[in-house]
PDB file of N, CA and C in Angstrom:
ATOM      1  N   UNK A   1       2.430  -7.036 -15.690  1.00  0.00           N
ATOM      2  CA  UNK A   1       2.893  -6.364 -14.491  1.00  0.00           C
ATOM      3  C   UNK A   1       3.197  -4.901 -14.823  1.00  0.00           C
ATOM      4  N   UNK A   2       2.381  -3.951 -13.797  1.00  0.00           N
ATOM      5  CA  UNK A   2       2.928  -2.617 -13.985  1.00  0.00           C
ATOM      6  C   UNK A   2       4.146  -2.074 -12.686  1.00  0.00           C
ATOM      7  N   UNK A   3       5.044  -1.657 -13.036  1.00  0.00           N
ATOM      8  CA  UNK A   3       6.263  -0.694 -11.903  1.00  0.00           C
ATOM      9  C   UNK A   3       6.378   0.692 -12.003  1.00  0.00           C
ATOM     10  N   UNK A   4       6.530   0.908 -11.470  1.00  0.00           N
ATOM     11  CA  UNK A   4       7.177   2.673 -11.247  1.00  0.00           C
ATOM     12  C   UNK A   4       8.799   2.092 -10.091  1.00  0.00           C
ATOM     13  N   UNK A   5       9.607   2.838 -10.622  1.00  0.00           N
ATOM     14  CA  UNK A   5      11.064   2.644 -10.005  1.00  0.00           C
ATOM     15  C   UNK A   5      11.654   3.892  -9.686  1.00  0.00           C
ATOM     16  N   UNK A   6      12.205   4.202  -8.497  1.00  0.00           N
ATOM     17  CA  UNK A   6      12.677   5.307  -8.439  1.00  0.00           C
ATOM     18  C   UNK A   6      13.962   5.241  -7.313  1.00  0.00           C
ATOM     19  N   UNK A   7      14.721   6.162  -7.174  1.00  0.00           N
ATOM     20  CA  UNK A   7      15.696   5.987  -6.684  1.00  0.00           C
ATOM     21  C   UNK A   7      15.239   5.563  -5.093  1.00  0.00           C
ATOM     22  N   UNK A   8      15.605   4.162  -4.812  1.00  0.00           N
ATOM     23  CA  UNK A   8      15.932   3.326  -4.234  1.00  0.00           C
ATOM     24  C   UNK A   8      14.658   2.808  -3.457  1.00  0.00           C
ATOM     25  N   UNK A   9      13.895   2.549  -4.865  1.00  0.00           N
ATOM     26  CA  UNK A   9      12.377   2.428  -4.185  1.00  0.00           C
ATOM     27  C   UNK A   9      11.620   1.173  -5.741  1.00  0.00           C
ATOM     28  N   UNK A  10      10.443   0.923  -5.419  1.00  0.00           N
ATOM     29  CA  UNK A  10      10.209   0.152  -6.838  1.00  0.00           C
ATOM     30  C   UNK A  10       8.600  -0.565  -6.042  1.00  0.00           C
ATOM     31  N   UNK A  11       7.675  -0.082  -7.027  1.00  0.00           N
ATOM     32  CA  UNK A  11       6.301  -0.097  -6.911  1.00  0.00           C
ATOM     33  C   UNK A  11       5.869  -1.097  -7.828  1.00  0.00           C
ATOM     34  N   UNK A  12       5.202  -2.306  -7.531  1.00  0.00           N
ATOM     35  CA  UNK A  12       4.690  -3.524  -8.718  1.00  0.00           C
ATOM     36  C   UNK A  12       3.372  -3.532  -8.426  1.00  0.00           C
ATOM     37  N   UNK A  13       2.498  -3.690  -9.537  1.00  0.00           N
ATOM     38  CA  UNK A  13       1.361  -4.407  -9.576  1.00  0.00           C
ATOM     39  C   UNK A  13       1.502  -5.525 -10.653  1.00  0.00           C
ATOM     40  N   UNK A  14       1.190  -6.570  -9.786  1.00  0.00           N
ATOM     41  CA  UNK A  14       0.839  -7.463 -10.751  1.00  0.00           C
ATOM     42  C   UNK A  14      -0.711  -8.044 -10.389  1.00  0.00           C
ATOM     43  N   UNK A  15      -1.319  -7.961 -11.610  1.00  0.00           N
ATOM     44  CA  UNK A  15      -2.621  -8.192 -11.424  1.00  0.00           C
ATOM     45  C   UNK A  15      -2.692  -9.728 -11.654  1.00  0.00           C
ATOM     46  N   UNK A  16      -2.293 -10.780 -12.190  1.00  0.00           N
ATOM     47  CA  UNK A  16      -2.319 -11.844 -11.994  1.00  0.00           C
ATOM     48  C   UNK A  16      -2.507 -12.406 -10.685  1.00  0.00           C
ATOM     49  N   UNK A  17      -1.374 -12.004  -9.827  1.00  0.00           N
ATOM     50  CA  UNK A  17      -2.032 -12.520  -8.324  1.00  0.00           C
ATOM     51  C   UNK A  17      -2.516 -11.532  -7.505  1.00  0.00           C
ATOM     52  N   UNK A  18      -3.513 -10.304  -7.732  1.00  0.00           N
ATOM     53  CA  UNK A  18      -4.311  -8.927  -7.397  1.00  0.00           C
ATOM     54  C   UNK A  18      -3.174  -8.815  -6.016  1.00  0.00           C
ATOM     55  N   UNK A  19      -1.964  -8.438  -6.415  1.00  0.00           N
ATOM     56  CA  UNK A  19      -0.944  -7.951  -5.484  1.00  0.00           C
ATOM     57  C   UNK A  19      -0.040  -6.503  -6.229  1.00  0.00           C
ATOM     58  N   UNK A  20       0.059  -5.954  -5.094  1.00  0.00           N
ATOM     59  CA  UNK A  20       0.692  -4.682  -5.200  1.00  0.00           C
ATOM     60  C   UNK A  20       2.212  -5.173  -4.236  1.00  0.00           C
ATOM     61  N   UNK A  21       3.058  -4.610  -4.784  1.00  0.00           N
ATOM     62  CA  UNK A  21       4.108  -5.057  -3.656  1.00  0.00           C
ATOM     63  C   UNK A  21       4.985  -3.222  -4.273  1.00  0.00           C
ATOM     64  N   UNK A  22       5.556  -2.649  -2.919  1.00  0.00           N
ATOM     65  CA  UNK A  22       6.404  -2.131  -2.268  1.00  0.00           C
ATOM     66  C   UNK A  22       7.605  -2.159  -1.922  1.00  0.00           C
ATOM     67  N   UNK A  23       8.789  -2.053  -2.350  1.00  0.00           N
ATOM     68  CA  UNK A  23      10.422  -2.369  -1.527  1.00  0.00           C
ATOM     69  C   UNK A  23      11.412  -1.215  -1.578  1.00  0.00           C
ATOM     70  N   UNK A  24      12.467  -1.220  -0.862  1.00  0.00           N
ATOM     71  CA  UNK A  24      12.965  -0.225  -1.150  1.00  0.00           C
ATOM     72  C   UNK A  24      13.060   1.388   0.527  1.00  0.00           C
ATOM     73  N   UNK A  25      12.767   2.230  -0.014  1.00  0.00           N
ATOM     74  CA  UNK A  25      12.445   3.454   0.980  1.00  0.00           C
ATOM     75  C   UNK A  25      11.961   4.372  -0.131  1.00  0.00           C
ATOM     76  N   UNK A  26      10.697   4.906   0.088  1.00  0.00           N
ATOM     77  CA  UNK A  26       9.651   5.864  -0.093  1.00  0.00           C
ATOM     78  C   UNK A  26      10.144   7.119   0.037  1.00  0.00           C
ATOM     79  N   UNK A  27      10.374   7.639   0.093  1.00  0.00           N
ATOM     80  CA  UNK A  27      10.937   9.130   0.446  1.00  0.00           C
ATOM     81  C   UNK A  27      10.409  10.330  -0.628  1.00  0.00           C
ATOM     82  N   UNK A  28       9.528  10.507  -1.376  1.00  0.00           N
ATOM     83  CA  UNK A  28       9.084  11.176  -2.418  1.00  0.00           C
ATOM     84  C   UNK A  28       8.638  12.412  -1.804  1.00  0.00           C
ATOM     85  N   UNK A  29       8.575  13.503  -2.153  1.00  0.00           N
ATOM     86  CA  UNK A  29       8.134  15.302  -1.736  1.00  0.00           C
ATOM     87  C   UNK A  29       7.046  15.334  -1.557  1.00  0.00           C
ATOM     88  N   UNK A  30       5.985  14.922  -0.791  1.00  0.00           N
ATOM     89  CA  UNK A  30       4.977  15.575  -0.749  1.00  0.00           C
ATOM     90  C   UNK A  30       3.891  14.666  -1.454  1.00  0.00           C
ATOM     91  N   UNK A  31       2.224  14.800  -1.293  1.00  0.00           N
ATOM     92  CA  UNK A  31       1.389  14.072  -1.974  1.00  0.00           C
ATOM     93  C   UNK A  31       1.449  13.798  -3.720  1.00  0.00           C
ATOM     94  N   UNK A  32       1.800  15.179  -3.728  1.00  0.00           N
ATOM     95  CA  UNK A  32       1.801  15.155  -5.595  1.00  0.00           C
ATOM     96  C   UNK A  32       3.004  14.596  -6.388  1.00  0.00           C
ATOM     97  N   UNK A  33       4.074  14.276  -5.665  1.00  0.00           N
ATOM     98  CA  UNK A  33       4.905  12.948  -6.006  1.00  0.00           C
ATOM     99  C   UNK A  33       4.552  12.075  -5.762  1.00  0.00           C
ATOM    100  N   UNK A  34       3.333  11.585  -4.797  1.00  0.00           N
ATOM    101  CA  UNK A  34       2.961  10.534  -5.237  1.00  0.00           C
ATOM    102  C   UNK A  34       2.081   9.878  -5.601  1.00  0.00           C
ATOM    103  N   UNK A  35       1.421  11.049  -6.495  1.00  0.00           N
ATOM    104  CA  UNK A  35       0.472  10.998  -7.349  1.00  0.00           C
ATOM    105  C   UNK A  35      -0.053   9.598  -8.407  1.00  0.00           C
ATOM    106  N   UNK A  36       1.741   8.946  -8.869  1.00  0.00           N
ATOM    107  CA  UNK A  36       1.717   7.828  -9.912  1.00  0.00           C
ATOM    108  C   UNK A  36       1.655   6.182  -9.011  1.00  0.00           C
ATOM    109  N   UNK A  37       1.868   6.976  -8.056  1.00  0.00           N
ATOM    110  CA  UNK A  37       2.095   5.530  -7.148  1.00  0.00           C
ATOM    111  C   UNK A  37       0.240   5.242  -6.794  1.00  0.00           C
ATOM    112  N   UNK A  38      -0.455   6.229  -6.203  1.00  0.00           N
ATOM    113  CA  UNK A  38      -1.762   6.489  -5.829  1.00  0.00           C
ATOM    114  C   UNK A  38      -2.788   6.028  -6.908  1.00  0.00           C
ATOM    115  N   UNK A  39      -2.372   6.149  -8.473  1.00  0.00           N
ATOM    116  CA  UNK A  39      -2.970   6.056  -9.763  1.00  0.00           C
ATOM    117  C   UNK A  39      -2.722   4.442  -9.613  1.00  0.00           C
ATOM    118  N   UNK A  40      -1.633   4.047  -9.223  1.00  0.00           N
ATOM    119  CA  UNK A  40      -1.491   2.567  -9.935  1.00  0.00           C
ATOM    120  C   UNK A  40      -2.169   1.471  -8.607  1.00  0.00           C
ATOM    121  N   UNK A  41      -2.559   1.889  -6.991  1.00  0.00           N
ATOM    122  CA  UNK A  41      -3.571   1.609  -6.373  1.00  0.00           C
ATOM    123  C   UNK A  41      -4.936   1.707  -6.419  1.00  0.00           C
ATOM    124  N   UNK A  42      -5.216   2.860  -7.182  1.00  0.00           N
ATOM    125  CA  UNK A  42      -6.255   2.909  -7.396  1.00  0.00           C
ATOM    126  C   UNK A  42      -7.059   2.036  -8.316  1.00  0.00           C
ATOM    127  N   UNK A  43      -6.090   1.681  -9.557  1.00  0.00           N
ATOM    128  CA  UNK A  43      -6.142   1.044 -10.471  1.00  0.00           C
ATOM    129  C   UNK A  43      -6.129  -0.297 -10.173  1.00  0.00           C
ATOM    130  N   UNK A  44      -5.355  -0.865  -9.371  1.00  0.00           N
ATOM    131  CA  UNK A  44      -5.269  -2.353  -8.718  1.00  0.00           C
ATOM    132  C   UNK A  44      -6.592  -2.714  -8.028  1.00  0.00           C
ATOM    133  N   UNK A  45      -7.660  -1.586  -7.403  1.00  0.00           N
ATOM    134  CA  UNK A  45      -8.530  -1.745  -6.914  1.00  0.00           C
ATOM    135  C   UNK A  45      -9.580  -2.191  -7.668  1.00  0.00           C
ATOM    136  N   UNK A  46      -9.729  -1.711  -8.690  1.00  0.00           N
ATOM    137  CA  UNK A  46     -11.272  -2.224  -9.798  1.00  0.00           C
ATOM    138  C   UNK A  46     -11.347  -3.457  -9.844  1.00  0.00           C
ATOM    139  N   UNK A  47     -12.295  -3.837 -10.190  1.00  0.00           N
ATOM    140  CA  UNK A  47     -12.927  -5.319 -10.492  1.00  0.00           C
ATOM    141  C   UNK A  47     -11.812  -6.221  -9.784  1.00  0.00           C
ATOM    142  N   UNK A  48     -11.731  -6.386  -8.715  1.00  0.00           N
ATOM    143  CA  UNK A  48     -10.699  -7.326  -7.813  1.00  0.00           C
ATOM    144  C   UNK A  48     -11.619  -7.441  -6.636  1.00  0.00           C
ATOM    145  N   UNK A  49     -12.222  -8.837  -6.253  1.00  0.00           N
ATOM    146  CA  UNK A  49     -12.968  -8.636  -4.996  1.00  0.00           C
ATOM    147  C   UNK A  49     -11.852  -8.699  -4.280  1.00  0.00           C
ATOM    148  N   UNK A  50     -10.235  -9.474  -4.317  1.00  0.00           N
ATOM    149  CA  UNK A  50      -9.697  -9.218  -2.991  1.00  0.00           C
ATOM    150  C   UNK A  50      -8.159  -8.296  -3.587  1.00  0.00           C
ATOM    151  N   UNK A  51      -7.659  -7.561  -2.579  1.00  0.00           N
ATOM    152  CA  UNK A  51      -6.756  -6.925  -3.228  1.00  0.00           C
ATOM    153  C   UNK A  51      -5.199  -7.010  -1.761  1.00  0.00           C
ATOM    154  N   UNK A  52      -4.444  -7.993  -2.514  1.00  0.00           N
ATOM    155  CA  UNK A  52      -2.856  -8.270  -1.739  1.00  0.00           C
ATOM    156  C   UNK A  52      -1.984  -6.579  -1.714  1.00  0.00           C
ATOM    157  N   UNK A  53      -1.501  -5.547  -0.413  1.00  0.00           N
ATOM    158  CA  UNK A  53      -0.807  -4.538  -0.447  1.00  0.00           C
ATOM    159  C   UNK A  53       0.689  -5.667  -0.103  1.00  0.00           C
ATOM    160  N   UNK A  54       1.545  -5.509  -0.506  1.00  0.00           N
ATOM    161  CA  UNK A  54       2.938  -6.142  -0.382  1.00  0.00           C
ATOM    162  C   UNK A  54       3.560  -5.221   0.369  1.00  0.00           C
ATOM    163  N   UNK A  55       3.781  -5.192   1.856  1.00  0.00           N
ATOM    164  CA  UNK A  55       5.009  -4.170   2.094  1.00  0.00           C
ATOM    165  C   UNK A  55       6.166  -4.936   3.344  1.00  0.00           C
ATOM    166  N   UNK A  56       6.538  -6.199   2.865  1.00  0.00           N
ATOM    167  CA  UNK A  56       7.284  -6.670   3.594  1.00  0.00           C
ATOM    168  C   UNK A  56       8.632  -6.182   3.092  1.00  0.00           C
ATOM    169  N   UNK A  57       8.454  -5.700   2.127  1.00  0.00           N
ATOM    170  CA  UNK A  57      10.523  -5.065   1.630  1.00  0.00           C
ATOM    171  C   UNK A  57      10.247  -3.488   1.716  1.00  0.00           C
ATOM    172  N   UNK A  58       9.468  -2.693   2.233  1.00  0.00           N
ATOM    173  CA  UNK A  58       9.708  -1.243   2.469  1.00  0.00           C
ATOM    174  C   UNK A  58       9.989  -0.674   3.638  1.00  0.00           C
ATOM    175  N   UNK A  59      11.235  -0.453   3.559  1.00  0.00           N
ATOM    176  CA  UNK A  59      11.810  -0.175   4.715  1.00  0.00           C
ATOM    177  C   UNK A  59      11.372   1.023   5.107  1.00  0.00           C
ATOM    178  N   UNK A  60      11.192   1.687   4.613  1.00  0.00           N
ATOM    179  CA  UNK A  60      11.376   2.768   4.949  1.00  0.00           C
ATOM    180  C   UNK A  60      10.233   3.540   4.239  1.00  0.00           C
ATOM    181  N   UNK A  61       9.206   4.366   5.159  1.00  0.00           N
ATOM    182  CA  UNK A  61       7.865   4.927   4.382  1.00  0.00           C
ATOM    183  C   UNK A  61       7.850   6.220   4.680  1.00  0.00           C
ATOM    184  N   UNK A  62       7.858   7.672   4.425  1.00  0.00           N
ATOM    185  CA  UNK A  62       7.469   8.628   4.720  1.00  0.00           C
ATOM    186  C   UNK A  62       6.132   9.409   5.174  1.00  0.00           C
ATOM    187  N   UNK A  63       6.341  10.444   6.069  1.00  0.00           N
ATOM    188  CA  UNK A  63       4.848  11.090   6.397  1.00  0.00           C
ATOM    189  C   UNK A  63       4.137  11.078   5.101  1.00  0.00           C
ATOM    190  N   UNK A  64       4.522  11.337   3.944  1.00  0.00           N
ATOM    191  CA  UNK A  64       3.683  11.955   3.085  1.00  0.00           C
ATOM    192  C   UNK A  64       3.183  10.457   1.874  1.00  0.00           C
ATOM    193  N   UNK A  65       3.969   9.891   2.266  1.00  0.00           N
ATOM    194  CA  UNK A  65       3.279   8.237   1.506  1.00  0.00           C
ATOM    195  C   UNK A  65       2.559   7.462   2.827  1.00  0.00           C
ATOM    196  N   UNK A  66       2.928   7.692   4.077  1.00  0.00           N
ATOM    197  CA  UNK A  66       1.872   7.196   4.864  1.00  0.00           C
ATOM    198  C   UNK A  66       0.724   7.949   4.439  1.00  0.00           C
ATOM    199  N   UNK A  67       0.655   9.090   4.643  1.00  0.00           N
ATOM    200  CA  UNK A  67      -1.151   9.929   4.213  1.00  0.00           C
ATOM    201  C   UNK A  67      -1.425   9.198   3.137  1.00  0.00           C
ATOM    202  N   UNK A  68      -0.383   8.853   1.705  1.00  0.00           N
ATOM    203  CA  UNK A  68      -0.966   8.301   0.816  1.00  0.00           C
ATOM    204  C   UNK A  68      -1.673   6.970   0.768  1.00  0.00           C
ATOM    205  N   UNK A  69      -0.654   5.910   1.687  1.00  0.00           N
ATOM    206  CA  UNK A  69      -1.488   4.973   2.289  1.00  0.00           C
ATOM    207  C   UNK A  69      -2.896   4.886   2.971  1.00  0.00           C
ATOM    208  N   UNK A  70      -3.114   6.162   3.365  1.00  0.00           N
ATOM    209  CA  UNK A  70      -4.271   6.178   4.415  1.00  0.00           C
ATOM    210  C   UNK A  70      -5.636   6.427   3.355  1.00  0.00           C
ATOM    211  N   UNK A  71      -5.350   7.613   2.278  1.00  0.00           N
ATOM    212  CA  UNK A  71      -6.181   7.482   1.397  1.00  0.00           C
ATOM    213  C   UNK A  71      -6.356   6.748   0.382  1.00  0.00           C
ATOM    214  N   UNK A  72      -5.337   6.255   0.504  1.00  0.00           N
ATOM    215  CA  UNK A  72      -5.993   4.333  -0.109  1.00  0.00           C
ATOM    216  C   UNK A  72      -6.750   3.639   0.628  1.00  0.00           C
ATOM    217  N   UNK A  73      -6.571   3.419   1.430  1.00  0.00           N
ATOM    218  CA  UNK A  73      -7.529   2.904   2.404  1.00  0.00           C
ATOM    219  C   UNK A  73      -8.965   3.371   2.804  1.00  0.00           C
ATOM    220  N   UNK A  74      -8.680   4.291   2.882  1.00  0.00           N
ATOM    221  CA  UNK A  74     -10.120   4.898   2.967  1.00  0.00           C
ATOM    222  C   UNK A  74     -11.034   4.911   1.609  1.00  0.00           C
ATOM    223  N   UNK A  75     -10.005   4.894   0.220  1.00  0.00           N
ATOM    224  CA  UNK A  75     -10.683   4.282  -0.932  1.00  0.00           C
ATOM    225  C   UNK A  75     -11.351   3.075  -0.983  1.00  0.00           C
ATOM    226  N   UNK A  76     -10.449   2.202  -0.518  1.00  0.00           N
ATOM    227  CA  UNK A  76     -10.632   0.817  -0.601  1.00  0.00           C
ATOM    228  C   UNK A  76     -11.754   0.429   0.203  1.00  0.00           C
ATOM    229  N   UNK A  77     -11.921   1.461   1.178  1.00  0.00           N
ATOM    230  CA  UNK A  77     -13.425   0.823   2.266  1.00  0.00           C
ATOM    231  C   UNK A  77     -14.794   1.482   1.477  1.00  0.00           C
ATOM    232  N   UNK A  78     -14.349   2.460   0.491  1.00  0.00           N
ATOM    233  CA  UNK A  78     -15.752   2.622  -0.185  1.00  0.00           C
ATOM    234  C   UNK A  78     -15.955   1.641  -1.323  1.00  0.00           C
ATOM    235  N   UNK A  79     -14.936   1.216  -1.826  1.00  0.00           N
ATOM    236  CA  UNK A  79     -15.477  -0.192  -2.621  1.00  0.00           C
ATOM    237  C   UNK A  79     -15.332  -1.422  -2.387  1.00  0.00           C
ATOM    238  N   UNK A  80     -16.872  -1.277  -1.772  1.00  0.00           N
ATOM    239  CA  UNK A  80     -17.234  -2.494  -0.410  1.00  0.00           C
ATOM    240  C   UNK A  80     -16.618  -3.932  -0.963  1.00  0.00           C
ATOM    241  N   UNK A  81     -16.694  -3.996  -2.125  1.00  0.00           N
ATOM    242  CA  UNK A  81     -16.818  -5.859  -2.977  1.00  0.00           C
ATOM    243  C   UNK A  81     -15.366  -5.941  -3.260  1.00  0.00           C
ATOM    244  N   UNK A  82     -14.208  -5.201  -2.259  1.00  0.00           N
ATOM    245  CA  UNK A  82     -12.874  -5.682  -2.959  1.00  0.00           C
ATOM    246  C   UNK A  82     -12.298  -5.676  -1.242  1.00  0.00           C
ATOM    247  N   UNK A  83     -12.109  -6.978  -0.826  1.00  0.00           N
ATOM    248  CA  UNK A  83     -11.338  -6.758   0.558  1.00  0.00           C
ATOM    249  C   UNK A  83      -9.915  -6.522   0.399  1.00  0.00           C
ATOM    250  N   UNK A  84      -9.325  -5.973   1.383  1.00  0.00           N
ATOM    251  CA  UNK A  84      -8.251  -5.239   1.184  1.00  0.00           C
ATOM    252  C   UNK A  84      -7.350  -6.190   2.298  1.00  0.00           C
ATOM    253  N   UNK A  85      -5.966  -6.845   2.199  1.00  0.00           N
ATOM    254  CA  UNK A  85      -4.936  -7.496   3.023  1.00  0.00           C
ATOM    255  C   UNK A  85      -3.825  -6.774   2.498  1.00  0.00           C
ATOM    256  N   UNK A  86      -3.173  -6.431   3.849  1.00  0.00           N
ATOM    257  CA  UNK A  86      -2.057  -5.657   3.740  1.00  0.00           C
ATOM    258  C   UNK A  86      -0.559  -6.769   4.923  1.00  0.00           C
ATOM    259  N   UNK A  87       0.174  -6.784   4.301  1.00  0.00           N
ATOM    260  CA  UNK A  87       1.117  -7.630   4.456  1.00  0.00           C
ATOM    261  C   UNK A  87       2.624  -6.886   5.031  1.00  0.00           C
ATOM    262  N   UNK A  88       2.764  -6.513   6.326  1.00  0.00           N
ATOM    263  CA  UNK A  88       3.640  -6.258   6.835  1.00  0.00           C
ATOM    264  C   UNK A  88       5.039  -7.196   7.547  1.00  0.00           C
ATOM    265  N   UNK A  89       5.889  -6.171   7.647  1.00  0.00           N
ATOM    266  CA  UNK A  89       7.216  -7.277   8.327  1.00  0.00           C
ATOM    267  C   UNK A  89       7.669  -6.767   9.705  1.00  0.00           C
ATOM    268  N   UNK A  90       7.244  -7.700  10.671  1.00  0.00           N
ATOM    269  CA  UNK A  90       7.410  -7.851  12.260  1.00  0.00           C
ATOM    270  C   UNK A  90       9.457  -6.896  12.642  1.00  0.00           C
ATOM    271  N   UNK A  91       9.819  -7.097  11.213  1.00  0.00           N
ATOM    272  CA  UNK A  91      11.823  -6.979  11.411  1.00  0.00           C
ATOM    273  C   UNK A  91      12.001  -5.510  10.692  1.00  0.00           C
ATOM    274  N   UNK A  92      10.442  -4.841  10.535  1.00  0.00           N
ATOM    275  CA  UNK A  92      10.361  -2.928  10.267  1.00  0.00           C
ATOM    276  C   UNK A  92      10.036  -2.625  10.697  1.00  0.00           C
ATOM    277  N   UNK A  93      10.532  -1.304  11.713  1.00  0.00           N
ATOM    278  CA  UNK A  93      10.160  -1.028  12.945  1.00  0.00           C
ATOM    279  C   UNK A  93       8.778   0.189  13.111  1.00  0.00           C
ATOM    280  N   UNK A  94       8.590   0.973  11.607  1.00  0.00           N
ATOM    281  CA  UNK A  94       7.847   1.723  10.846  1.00  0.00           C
ATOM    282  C   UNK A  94       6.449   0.964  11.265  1.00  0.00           C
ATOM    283  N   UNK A  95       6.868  -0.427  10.491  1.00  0.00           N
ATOM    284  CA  UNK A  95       5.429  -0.946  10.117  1.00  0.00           C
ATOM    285  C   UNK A  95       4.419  -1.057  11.539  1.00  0.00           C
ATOM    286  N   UNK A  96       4.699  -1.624  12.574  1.00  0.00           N
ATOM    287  CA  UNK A  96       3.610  -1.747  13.240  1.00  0.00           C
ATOM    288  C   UNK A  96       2.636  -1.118  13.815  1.00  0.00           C
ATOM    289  N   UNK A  97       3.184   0.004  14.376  1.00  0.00           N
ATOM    290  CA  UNK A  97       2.158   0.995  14.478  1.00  0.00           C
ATOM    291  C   UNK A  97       1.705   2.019  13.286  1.00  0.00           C
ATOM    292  N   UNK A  98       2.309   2.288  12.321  1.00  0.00           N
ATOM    293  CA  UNK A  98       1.756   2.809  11.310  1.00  0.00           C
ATOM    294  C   UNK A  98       0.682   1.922  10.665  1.00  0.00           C
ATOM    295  N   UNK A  99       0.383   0.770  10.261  1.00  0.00           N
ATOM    296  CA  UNK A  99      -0.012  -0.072   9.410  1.00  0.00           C
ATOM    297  C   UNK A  99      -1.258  -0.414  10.895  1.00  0.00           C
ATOM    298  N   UNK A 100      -0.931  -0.885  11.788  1.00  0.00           N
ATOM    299  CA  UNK A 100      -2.136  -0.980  12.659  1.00  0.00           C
ATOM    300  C   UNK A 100      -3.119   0.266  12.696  1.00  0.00           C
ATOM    301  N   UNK A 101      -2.391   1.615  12.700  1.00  0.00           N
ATOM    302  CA  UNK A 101      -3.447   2.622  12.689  1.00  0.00           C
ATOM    303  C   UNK A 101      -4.761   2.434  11.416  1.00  0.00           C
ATOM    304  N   UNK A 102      -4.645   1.638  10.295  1.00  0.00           N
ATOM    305  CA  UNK A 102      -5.182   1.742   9.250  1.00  0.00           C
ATOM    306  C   UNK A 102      -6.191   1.006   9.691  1.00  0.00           C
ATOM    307  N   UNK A 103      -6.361   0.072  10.091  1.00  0.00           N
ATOM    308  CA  UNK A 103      -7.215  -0.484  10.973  1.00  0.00           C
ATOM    309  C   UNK A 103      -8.359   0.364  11.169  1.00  0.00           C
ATOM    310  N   UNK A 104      -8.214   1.538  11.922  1.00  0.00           N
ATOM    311  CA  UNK A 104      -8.975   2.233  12.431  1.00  0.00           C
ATOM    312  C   UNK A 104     -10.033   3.132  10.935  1.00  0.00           C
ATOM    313  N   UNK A 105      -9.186   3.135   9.958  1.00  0.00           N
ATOM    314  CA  UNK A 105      -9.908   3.509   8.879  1.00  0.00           C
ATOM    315  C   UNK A 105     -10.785   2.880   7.874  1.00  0.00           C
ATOM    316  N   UNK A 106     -10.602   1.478   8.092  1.00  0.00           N
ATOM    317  CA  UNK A 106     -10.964   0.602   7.739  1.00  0.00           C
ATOM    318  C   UNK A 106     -10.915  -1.179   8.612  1.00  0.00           C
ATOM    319  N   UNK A 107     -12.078  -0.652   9.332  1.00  0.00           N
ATOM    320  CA  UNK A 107     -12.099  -1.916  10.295  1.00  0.00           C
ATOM    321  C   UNK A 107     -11.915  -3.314   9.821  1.00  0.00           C
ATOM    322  N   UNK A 108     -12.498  -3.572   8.485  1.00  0.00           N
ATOM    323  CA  UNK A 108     -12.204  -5.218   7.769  1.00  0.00           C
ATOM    324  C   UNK A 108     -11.052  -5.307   7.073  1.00  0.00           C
ATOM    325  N   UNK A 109      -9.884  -4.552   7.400  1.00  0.00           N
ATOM    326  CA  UNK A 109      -8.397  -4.326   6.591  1.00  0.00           C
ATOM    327  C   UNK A 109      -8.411  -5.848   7.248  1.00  0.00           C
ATOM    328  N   UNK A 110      -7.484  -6.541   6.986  1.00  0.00           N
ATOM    329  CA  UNK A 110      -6.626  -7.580   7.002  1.00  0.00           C
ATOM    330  C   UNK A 110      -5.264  -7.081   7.220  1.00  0.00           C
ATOM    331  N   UNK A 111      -4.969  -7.394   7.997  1.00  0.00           N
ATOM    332  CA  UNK A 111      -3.654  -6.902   8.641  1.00  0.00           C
ATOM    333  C   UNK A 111      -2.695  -8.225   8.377  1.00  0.00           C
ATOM    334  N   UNK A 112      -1.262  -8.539   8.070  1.00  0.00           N
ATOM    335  CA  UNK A 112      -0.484  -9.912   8.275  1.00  0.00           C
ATOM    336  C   UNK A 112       0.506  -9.767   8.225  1.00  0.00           C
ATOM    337  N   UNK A 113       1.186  -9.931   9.811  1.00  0.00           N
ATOM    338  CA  UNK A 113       3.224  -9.120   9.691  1.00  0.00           C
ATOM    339  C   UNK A 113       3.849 -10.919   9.931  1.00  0.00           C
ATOM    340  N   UNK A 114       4.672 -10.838   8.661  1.00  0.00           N
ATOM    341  CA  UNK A 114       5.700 -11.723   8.798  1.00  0.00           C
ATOM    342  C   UNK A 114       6.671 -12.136   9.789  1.00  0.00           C
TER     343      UNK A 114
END
């Protein structure tokens, strides 16, 4: 399992079950803070035909990690052989319309709110 932890936030990959999970609140400066978070999606993406996003514990996401979300996504639709499910929570008020827009960037996202 790889993490990045930061004040009041905490990023996992565990490649055993090709899941990324999210908790916490996001709040980082800008794209290039979240540069390490972007590296360790990108990385979750290789040789994985299916790839689990975990964000039922992130409360809280910023403009500038949503964009980062979005260009994950738009990664993830150029490497056709890895489907992408993203796992939202119905009880964050963030998630639904942010996380539905992705949709639009990637029509075979898998969408699933708790």
């Amino acid at each position: 399992m790889n993490a990045l932890a930061g004040e009041g936030y905490e990023v996992e990959f565990r490649p055993d079950e090709d899941c990324v999970r999210m908790s916490g609140a996001l709040r980082l400066g800008g794209l290039a803070e979240y540069a390490p978070i972007s590296a360790m999606l990108e990385e979750a993406l290789q040789g994985r035909e299916r790839l689990v996003l975990d964000l039922t514990g992130l409360e809280f996401l910023n403009s500038s990690g949503i964009a980062t979300l979005s260009r994950f996504v738009i990664s993830a639709r150029n490497h056709a052989q890895c489907g992408l499910v993203i796992r939202g929570s119905n009880e964050i008020a963030w998630q639904g319309k942010s996380l539905n827009n992705l949709k639009r960037l990637m029509p075979s996202l898998e969408l699933r709110f708790d």
